[in-house]
PDB file of N, CA and C in Angstrom:
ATOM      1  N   UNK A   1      17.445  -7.027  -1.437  1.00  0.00           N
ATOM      2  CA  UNK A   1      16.902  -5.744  -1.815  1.00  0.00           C
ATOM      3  C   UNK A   1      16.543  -4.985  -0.551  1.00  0.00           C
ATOM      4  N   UNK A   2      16.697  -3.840  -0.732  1.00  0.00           N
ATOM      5  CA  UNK A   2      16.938  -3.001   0.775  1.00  0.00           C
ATOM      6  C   UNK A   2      15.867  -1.708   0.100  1.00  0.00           C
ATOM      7  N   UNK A   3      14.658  -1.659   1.697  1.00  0.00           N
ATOM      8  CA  UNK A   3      13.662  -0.534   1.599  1.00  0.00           C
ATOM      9  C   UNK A   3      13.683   0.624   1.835  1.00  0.00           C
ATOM     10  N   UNK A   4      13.872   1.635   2.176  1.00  0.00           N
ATOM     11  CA  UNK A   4      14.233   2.570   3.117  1.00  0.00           C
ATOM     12  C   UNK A   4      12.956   2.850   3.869  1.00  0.00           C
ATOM     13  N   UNK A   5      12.726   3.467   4.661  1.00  0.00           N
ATOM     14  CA  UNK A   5      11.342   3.924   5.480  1.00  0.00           C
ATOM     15  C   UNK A   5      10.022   2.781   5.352  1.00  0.00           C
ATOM     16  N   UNK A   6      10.205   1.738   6.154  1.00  0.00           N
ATOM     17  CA  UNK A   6       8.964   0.705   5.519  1.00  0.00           C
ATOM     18  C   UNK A   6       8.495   1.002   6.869  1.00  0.00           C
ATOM     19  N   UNK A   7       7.412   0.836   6.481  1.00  0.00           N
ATOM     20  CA  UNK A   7       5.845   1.036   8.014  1.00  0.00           C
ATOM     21  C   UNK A   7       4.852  -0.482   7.166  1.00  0.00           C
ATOM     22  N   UNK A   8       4.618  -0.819   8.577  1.00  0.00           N
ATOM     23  CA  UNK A   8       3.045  -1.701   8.733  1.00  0.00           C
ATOM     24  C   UNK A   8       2.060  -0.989   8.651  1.00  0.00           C
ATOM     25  N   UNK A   9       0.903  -1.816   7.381  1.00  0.00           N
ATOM     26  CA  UNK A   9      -0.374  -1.246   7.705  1.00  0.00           C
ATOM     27  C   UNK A   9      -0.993  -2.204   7.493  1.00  0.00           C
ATOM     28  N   UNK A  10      -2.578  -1.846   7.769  1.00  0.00           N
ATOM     29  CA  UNK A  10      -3.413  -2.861   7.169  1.00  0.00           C
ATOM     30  C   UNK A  10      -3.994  -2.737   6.477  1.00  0.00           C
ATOM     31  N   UNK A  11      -4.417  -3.895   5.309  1.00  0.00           N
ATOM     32  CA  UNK A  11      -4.851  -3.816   4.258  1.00  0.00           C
ATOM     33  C   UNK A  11      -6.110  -3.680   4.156  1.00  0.00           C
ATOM     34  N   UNK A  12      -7.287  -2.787   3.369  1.00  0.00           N
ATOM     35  CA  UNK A  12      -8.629  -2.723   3.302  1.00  0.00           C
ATOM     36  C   UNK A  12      -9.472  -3.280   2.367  1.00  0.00           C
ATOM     37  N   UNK A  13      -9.250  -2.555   1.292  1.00  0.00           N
ATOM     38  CA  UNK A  13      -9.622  -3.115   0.274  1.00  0.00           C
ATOM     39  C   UNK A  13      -8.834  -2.565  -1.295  1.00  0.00           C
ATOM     40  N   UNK A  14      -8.750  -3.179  -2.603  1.00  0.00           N
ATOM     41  CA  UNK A  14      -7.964  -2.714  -3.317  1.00  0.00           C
ATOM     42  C   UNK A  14      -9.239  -2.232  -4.889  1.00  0.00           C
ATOM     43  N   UNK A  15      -9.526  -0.528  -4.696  1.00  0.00           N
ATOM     44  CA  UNK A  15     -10.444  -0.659  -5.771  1.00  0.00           C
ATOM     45  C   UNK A  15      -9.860  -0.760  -7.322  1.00  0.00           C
ATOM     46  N   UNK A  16      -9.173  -0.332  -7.420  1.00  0.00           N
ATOM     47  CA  UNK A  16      -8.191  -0.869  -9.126  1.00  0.00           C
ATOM     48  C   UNK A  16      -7.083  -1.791  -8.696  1.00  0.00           C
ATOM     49  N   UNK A  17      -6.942  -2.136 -10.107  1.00  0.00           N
ATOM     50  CA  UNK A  17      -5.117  -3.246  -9.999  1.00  0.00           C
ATOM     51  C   UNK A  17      -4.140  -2.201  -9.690  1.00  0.00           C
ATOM     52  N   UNK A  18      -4.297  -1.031  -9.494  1.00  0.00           N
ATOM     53  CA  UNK A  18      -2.923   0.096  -9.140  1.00  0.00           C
ATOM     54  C   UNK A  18      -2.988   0.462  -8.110  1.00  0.00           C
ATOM     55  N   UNK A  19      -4.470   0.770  -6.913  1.00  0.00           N
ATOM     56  CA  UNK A  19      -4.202   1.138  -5.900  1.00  0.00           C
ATOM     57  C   UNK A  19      -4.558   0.159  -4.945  1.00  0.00           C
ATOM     58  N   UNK A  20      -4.729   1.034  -3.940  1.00  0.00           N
ATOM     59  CA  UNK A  20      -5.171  -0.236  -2.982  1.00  0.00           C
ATOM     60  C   UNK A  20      -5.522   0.881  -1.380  1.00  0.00           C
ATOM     61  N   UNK A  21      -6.239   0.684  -0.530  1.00  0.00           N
ATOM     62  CA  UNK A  21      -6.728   1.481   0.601  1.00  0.00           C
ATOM     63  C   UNK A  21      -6.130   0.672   1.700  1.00  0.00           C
ATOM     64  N   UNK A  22      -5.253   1.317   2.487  1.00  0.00           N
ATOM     65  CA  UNK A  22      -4.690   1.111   3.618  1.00  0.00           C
ATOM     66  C   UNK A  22      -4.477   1.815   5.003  1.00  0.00           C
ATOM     67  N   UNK A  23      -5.021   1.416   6.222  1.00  0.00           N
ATOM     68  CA  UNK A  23      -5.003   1.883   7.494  1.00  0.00           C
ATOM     69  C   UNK A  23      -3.655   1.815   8.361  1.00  0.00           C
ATOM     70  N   UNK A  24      -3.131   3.267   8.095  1.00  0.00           N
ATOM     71  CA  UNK A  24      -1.407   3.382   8.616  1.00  0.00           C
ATOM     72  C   UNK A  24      -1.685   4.710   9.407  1.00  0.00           C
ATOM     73  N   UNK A  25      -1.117   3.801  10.699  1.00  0.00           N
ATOM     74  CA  UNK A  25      -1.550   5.167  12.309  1.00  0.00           C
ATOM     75  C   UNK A  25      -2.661   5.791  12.063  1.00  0.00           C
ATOM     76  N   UNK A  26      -3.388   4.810  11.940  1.00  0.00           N
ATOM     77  CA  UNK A  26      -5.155   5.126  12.401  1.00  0.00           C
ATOM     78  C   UNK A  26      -6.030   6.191  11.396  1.00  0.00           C
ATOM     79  N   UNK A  27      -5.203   6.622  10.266  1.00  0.00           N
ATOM     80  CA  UNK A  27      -5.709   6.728   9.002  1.00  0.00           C
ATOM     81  C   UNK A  27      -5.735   6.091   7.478  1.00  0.00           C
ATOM     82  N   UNK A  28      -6.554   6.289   6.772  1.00  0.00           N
ATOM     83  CA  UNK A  28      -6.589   5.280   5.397  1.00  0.00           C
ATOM     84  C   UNK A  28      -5.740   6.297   4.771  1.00  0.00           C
ATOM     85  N   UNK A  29      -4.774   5.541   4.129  1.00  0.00           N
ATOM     86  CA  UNK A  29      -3.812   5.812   2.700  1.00  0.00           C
ATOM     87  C   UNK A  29      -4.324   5.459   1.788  1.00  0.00           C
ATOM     88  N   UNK A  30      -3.840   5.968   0.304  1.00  0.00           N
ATOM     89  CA  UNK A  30      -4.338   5.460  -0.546  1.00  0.00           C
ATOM     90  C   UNK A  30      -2.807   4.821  -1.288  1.00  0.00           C
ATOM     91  N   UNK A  31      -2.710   3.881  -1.987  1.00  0.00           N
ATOM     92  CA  UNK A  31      -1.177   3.335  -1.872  1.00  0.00           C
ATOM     93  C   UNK A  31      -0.978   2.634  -3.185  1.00  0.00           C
ATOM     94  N   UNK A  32       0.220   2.838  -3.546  1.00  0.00           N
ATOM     95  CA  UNK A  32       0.408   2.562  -5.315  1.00  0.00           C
ATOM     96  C   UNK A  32       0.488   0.856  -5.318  1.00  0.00           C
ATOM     97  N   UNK A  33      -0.211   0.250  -5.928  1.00  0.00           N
ATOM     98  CA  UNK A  33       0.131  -0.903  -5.757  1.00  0.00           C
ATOM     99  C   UNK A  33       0.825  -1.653  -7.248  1.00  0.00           C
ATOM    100  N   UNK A  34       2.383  -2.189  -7.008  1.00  0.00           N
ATOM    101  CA  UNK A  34       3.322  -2.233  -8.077  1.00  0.00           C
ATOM    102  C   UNK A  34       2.931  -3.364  -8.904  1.00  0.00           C
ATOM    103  N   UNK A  35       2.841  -4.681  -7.960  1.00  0.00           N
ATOM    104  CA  UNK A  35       2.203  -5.875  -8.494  1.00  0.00           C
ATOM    105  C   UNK A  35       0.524  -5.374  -9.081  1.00  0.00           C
ATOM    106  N   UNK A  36       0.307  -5.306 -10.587  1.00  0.00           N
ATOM    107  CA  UNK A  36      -0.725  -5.143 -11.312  1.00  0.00           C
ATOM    108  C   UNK A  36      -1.640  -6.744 -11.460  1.00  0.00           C
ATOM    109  N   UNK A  37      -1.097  -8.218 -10.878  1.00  0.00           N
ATOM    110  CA  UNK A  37      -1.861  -8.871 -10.408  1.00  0.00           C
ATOM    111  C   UNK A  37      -2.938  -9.064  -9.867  1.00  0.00           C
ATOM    112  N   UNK A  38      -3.797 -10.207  -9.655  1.00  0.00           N
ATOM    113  CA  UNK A  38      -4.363 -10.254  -8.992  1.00  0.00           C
ATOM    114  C   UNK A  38      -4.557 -10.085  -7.719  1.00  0.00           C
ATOM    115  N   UNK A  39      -3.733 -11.109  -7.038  1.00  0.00           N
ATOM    116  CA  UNK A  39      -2.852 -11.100  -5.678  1.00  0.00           C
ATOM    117  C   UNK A  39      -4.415 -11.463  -4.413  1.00  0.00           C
ATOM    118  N   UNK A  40      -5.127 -12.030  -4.981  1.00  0.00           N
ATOM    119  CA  UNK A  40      -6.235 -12.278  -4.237  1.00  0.00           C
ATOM    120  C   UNK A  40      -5.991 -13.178  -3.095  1.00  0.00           C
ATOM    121  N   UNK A  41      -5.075 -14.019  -3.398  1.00  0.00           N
ATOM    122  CA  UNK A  41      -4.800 -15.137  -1.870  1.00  0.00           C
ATOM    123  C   UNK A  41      -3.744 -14.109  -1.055  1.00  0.00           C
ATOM    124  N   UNK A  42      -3.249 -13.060  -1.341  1.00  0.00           N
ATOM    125  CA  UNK A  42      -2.430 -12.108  -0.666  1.00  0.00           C
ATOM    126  C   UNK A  42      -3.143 -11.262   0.054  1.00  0.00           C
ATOM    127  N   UNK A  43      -3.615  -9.946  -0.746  1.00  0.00           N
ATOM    128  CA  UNK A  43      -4.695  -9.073  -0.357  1.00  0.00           C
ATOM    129  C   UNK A  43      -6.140  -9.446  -0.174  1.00  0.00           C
ATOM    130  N   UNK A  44      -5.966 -10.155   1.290  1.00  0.00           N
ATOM    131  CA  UNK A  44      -6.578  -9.940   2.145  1.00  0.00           C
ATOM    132  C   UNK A  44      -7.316  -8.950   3.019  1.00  0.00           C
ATOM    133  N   UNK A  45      -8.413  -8.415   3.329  1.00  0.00           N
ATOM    134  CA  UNK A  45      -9.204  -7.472   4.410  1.00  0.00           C
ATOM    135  C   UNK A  45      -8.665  -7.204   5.213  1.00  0.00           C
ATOM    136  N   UNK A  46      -7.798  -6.963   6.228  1.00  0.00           N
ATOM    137  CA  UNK A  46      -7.219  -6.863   7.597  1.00  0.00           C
ATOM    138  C   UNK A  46      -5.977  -7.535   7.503  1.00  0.00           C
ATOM    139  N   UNK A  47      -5.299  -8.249   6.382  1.00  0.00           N
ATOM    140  CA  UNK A  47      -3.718  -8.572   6.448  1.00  0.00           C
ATOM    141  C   UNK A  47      -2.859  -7.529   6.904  1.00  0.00           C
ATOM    142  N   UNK A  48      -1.765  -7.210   7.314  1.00  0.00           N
ATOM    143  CA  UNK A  48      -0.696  -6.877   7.285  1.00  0.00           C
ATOM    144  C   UNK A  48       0.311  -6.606   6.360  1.00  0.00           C
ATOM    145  N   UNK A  49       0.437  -5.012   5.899  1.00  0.00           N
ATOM    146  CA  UNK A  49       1.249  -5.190   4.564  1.00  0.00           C
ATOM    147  C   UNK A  49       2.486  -4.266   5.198  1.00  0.00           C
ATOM    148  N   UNK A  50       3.082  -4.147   3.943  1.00  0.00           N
ATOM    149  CA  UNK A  50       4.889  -3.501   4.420  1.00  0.00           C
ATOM    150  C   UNK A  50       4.551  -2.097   3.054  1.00  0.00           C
ATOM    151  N   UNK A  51       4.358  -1.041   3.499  1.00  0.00           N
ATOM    152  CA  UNK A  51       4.493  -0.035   3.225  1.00  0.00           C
ATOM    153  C   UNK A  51       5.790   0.753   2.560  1.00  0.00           C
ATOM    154  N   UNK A  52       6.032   1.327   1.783  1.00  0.00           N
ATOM    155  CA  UNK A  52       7.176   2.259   1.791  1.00  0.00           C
ATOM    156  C   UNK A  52       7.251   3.719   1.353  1.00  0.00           C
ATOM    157  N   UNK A  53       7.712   4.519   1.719  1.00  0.00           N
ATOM    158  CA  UNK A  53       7.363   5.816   1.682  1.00  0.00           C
ATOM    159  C   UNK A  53       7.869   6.825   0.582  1.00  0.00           C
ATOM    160  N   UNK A  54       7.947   7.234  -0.019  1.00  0.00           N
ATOM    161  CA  UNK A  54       8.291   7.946  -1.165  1.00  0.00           C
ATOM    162  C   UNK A  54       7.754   9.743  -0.663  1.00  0.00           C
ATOM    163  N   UNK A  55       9.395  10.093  -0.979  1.00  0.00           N
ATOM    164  CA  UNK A  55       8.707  11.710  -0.813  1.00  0.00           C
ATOM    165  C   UNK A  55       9.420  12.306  -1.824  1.00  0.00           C
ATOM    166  N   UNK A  56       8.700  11.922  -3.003  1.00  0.00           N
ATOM    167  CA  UNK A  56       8.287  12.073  -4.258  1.00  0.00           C
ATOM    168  C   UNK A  56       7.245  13.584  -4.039  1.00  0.00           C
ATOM    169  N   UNK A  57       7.189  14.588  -4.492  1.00  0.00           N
ATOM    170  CA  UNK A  57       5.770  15.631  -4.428  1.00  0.00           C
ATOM    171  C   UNK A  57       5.381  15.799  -6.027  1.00  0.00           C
ATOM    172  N   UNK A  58       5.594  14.917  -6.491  1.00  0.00           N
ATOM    173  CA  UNK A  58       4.708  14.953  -7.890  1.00  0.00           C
ATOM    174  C   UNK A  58       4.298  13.411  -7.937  1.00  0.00           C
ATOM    175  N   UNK A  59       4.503  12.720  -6.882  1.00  0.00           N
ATOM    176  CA  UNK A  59       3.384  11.347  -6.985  1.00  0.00           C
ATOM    177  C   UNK A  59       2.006  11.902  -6.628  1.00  0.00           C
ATOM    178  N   UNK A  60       1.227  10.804  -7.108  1.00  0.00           N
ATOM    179  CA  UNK A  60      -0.039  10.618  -6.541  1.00  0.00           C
ATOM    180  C   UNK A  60      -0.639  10.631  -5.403  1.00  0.00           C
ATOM    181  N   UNK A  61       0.103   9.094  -5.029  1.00  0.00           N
ATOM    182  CA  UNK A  61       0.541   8.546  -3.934  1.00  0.00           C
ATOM    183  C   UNK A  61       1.609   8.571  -2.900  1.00  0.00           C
ATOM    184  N   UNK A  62       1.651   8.715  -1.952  1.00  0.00           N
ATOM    185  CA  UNK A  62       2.958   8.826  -0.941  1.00  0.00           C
ATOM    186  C   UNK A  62       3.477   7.521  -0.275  1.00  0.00           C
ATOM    187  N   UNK A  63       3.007   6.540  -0.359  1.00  0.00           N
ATOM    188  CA  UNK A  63       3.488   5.139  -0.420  1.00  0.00           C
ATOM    189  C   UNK A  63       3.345   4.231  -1.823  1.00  0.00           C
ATOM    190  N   UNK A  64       4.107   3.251  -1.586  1.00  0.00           N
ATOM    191  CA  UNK A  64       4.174   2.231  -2.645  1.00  0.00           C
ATOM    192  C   UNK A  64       3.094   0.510  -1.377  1.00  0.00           C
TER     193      UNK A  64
END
């Protein structure tokens, strides 16, 4: 499966099962999160996640 535009960020904290707060080039995103899981041994405080960009202008969100 192939991403187009993926960026590193880091992970903050996730306040619903849909989003999640992420620090990408030294600002917080707010970021759709697809897996509606738990994902607690994953999302981690300061992990490293893989971003992808959507330029979508009727999302919410501008990453997945």
């Amino acid at each position: 499966m192939e991403y187009p535009e993926v960026s590193l960020a880091t992970f903050c904290q996730r306040p619903n099962r849909f989003v999640a707060i992420c620090q990408l080039a030294g600002q917080q995103v707010i970021v759709h999160v697809k897996n509606t899981g738990k994902c607690r041994e994953l999302l981690i405080p300061g992990v490293t996640v893989a971003l992808t960009h959507s330029r979508n202008p009727n999302r919410k969100t501008a990453y997945d």
